[in-house]
N, C-alpha and C. Protein backbone atom coordinates (compact mmCIF):
# COMPACT_ATOMS: atom_id res chain seq x y z
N UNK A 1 98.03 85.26 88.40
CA UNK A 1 97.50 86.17 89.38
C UNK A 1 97.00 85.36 90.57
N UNK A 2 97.39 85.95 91.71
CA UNK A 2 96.85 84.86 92.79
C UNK A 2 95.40 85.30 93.43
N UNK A 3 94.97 84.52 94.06
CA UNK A 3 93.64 83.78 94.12
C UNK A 3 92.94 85.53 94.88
N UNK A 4 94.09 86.47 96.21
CA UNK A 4 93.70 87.95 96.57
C UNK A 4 93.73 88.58 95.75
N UNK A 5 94.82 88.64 94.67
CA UNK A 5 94.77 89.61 93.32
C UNK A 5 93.34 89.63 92.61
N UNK A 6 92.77 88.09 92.11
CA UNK A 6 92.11 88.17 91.43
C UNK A 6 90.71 89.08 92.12
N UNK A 7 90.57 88.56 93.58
CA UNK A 7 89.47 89.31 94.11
C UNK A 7 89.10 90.89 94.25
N UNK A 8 90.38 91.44 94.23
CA UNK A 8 90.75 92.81 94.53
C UNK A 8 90.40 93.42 92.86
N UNK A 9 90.78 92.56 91.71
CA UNK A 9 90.43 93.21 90.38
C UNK A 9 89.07 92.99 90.43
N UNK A 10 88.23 91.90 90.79
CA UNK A 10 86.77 91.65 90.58
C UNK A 10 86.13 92.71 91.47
N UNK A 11 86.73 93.06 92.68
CA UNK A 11 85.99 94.22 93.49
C UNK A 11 85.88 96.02 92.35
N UNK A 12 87.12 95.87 92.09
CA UNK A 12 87.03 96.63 91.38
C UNK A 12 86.45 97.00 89.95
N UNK A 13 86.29 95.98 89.36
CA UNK A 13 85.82 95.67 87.89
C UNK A 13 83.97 95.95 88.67
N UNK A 14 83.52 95.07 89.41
CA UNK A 14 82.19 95.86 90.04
C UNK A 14 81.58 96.79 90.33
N UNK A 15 82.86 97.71 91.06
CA UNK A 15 82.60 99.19 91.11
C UNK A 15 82.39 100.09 89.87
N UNK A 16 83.49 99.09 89.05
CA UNK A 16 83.38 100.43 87.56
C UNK A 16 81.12 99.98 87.12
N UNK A 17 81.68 98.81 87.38
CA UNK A 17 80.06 98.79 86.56
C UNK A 17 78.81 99.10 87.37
N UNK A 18 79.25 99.33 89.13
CA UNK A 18 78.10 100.13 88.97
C UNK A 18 77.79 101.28 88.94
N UNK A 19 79.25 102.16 88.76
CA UNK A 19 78.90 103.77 88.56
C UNK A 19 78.39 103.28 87.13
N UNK A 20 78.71 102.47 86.09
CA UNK A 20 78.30 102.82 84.81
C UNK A 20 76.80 102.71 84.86
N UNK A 21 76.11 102.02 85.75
CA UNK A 21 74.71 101.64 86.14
C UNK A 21 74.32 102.74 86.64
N UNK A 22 75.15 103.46 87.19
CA UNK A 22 74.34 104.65 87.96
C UNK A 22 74.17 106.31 86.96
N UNK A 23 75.57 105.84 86.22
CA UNK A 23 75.17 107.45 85.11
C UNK A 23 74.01 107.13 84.12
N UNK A 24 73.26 106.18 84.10
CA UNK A 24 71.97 106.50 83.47
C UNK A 24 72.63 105.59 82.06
N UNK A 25 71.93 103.77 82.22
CA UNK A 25 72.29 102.96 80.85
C UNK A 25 70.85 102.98 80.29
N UNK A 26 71.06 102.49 79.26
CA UNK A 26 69.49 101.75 78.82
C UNK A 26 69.19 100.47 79.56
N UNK A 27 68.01 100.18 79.85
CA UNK A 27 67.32 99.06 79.57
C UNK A 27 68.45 97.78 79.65
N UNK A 28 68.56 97.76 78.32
CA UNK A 28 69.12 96.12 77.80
C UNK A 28 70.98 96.65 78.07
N UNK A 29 71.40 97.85 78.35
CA UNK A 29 72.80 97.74 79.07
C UNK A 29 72.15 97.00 80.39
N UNK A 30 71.58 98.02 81.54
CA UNK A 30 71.46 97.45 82.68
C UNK A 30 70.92 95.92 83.02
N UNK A 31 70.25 95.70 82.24
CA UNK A 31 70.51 94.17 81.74
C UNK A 31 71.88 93.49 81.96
N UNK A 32 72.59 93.72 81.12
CA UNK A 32 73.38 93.06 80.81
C UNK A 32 74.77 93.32 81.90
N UNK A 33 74.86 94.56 82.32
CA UNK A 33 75.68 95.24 83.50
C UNK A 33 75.56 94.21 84.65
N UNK A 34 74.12 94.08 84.89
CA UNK A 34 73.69 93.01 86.32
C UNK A 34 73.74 91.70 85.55
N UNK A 35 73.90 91.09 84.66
CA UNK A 35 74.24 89.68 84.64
C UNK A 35 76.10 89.69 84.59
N UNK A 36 76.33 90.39 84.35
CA UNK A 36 78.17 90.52 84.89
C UNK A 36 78.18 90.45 86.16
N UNK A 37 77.55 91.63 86.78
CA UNK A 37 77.52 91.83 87.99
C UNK A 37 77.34 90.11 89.12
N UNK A 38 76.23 89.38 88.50
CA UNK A 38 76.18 88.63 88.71
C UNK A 38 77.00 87.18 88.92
N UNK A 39 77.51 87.29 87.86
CA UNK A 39 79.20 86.45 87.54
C UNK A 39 80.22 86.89 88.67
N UNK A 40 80.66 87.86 88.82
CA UNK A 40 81.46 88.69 89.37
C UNK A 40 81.67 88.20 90.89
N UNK A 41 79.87 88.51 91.35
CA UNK A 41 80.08 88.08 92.58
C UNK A 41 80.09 86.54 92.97
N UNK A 42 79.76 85.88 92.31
CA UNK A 42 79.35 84.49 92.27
C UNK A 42 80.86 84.08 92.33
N UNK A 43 81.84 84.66 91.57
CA UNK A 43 83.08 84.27 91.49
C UNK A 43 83.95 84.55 92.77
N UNK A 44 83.44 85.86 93.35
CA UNK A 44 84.13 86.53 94.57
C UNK A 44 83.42 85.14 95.66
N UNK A 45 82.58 85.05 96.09
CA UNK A 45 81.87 84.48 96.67
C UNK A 45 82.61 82.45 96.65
N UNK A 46 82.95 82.41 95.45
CA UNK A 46 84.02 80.73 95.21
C UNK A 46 85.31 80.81 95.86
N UNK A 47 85.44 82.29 95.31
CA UNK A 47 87.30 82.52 96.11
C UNK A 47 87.16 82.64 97.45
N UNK A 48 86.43 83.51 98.07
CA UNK A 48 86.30 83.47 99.48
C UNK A 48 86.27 82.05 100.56
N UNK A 49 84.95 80.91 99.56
CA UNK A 49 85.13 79.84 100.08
C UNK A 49 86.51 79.31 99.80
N UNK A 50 87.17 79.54 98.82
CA UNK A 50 88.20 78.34 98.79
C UNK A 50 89.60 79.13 99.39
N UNK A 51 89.22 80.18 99.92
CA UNK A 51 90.29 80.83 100.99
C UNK A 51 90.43 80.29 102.59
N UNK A 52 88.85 80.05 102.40
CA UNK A 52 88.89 79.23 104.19
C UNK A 52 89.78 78.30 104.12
């Protein structure tokens, strides 16, 4: 998968999780939703640099 593909699935894989954040998780989901979340962008954020 190339380096736009992968970003375009991570944009999207984000969105799913934050409607799942938004229909009402517990606690220790939303926890765990925002440490993905976290990964996610951290990863979007590597590809972008190594696109310049």
């Amino acid at each position: 998968m190339g380096l736009l593909g992968r970003v375009v699935f991570l944009k999207r894989l984000r969105e799913e999780l934050l409607e799942k954040r938004k229909q009402g998780a517990t606690e220790l989901q939303i926890d765990e939703i925002d440490k993905q979340l976290r990964k996610i962008n951290q990863e979007i954020q590597n590809m972008r640099k190594m696109m310049e």
